[in-house]
C-alpha atoms as a PDB file:
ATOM      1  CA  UNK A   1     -15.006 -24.192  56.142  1.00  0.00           C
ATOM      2  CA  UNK A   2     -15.154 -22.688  59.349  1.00  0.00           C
ATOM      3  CA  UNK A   3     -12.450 -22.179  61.840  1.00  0.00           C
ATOM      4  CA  UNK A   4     -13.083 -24.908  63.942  1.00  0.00           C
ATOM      5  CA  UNK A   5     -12.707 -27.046  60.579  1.00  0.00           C
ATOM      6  CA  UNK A   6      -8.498 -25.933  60.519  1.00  0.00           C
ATOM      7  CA  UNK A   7      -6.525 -28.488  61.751  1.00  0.00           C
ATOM      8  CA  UNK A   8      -3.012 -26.992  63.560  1.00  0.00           C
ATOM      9  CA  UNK A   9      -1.176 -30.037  63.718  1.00  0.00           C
ATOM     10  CA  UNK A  10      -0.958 -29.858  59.678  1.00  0.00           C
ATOM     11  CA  UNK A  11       3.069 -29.663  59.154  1.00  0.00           C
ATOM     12  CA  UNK A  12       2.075 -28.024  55.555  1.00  0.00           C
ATOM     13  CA  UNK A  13       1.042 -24.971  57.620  1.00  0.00           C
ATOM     14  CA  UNK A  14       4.918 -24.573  58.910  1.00  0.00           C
ATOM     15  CA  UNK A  15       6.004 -25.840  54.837  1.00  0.00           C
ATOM     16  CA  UNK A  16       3.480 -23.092  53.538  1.00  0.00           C
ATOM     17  CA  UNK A  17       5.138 -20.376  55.991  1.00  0.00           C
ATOM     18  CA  UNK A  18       8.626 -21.320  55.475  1.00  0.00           C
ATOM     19  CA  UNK A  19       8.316 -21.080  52.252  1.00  0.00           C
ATOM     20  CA  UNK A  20       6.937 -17.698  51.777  1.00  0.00           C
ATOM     21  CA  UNK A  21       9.629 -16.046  54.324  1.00  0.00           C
ATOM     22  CA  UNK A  22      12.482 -18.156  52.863  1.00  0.00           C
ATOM     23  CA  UNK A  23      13.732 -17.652  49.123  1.00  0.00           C
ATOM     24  CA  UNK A  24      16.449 -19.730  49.117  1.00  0.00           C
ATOM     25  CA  UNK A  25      14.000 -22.478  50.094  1.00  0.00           C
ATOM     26  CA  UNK A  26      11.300 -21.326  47.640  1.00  0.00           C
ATOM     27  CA  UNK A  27      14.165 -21.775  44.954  1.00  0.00           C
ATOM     28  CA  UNK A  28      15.268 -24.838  46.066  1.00  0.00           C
ATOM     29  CA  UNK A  29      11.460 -26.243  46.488  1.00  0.00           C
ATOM     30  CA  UNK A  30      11.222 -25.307  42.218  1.00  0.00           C
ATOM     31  CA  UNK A  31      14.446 -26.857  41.611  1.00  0.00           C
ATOM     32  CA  UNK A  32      13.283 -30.256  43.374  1.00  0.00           C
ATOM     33  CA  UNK A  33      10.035 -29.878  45.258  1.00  0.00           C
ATOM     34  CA  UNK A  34      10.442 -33.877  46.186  1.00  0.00           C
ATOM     35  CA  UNK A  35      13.843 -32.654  48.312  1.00  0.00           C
ATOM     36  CA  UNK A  36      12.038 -30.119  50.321  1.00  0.00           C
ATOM     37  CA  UNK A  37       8.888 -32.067  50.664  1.00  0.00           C
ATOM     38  CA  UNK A  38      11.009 -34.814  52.478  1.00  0.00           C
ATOM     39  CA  UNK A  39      12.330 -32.372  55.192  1.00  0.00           C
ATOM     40  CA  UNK A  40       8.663 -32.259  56.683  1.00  0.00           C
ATOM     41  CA  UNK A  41       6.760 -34.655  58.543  1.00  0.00           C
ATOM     42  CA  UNK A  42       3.613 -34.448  56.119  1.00  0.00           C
ATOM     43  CA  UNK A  43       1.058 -37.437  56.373  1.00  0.00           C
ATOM     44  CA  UNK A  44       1.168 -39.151  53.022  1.00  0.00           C
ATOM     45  CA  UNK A  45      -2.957 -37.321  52.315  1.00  0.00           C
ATOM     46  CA  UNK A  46      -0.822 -34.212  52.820  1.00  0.00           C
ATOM     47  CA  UNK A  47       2.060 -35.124  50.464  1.00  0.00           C
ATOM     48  CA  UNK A  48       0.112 -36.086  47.841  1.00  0.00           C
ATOM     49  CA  UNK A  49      -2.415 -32.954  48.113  1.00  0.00           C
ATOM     50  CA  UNK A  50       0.765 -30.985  47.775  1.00  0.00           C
ATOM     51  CA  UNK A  51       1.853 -33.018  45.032  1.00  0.00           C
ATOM     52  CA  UNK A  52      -1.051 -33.244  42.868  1.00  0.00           C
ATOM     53  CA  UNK A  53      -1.932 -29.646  43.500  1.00  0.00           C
ATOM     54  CA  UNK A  54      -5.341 -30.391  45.299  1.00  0.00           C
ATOM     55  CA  UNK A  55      -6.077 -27.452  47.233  1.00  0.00           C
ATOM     56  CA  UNK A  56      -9.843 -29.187  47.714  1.00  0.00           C
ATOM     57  CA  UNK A  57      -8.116 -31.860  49.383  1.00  0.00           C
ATOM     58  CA  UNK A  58      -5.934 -29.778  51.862  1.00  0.00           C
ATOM     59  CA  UNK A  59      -8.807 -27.945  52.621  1.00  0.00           C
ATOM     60  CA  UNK A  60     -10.517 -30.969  53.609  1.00  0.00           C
ATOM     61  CA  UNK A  61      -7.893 -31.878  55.611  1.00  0.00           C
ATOM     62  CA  UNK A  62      -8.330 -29.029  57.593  1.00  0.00           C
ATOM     63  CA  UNK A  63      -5.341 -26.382  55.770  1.00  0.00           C
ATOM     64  CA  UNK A  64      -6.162 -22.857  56.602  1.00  0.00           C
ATOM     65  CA  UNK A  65      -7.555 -21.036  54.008  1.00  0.00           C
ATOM     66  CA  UNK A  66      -5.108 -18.053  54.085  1.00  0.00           C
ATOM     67  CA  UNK A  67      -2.136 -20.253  53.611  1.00  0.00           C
ATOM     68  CA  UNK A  68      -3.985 -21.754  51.069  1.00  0.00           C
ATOM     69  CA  UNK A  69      -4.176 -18.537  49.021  1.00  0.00           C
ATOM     70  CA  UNK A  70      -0.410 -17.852  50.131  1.00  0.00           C
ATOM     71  CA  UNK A  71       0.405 -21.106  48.500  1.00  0.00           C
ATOM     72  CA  UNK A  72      -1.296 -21.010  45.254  1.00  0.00           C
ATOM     73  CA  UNK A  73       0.673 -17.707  44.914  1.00  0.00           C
ATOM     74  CA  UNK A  74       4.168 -19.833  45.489  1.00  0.00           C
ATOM     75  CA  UNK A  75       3.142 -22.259  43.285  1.00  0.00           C
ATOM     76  CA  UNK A  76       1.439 -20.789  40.570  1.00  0.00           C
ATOM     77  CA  UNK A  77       2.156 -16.332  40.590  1.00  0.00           C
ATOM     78  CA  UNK A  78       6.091 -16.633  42.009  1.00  0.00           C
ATOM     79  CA  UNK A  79       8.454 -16.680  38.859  1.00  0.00           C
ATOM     80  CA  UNK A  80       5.312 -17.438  36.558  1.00  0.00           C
ATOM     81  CA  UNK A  81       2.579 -15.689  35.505  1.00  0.00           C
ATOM     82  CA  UNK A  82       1.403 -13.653  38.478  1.00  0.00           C
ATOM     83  CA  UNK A  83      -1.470 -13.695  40.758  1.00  0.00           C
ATOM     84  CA  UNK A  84      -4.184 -14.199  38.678  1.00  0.00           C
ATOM     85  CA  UNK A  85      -3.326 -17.240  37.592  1.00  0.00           C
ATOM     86  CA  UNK A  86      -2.742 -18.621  40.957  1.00  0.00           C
ATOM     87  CA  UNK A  87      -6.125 -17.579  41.989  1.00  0.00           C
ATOM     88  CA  UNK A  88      -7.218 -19.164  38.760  1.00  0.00           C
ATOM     89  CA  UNK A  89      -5.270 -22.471  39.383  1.00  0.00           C
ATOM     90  CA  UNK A  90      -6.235 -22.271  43.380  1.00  0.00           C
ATOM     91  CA  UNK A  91      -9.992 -22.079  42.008  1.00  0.00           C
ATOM     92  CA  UNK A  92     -10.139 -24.856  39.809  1.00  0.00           C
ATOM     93  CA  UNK A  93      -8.408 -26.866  42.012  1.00  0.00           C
ATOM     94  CA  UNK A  94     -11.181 -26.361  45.375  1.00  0.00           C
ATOM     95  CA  UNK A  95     -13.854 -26.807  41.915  1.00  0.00           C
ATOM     96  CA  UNK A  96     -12.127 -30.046  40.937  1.00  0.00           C
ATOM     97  CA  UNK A  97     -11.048 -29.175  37.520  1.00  0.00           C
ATOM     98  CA  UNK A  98      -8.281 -30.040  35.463  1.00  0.00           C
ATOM     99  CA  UNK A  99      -5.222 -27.718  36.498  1.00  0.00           C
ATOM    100  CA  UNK A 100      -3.832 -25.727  33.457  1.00  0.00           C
ATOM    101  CA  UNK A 101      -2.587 -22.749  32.007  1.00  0.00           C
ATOM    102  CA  UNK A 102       0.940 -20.845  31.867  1.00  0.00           C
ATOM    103  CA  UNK A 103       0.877 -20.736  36.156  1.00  0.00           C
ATOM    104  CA  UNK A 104       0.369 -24.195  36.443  1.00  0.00           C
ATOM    105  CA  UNK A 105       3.667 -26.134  37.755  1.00  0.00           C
ATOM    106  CA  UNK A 106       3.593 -29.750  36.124  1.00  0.00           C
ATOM    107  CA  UNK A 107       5.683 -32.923  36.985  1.00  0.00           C
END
């Protein structure tokens, strides 16, 4: 992915970035991810890459690759296991391969 590939109008740029500068909204977002998710205009691809944990897909949707990184951390490393795992988790996701381990945030 090159820069050109990024796509700024993705509203899970501003949901990646409000998250990491807002705790009381990272708290809230593990308490009931679907009641955060619904305060942002995401396109339905953009939902469900969320949802599902498909950093491959967000990345094809054009999601920068930093806040990609910066998300795996909130959703795997914050309150869980630590970084490693999120790069772990972030990893297999881009590789398409089953999410797992003691990071991983299930449904």
């Amino acid at each position: 992915m090159s820069l050109d590939d990024i796509n700024l109008a993705l509203v899970s740029h501003d949901l990646v970035q409000d998250l990491k500068w807002d705790a009381e909204l990272r708290e809230q977002f593990v308490a009931d991810e679907a009641s955060v998710l619904d305060r942002y205009d995401l396109t339905p691809a953009e939902r469900t890459a969320i949802e599902e944990r498909d950093f491959r897909a967000l990345y094809d949707l054009g999601f920068h690759p930093y806040l990609g990184a910066q998300f795996a951390r909130i959703l795997f490393a914050n309150n869980r296991s630590g970084a490693t795992s999120a790069v772990e988790q972030l990893l297999a996701s881009i590789r398409q391969e089953p999410l797992g381990g003691p990071g991983t945030v299930t449904k």
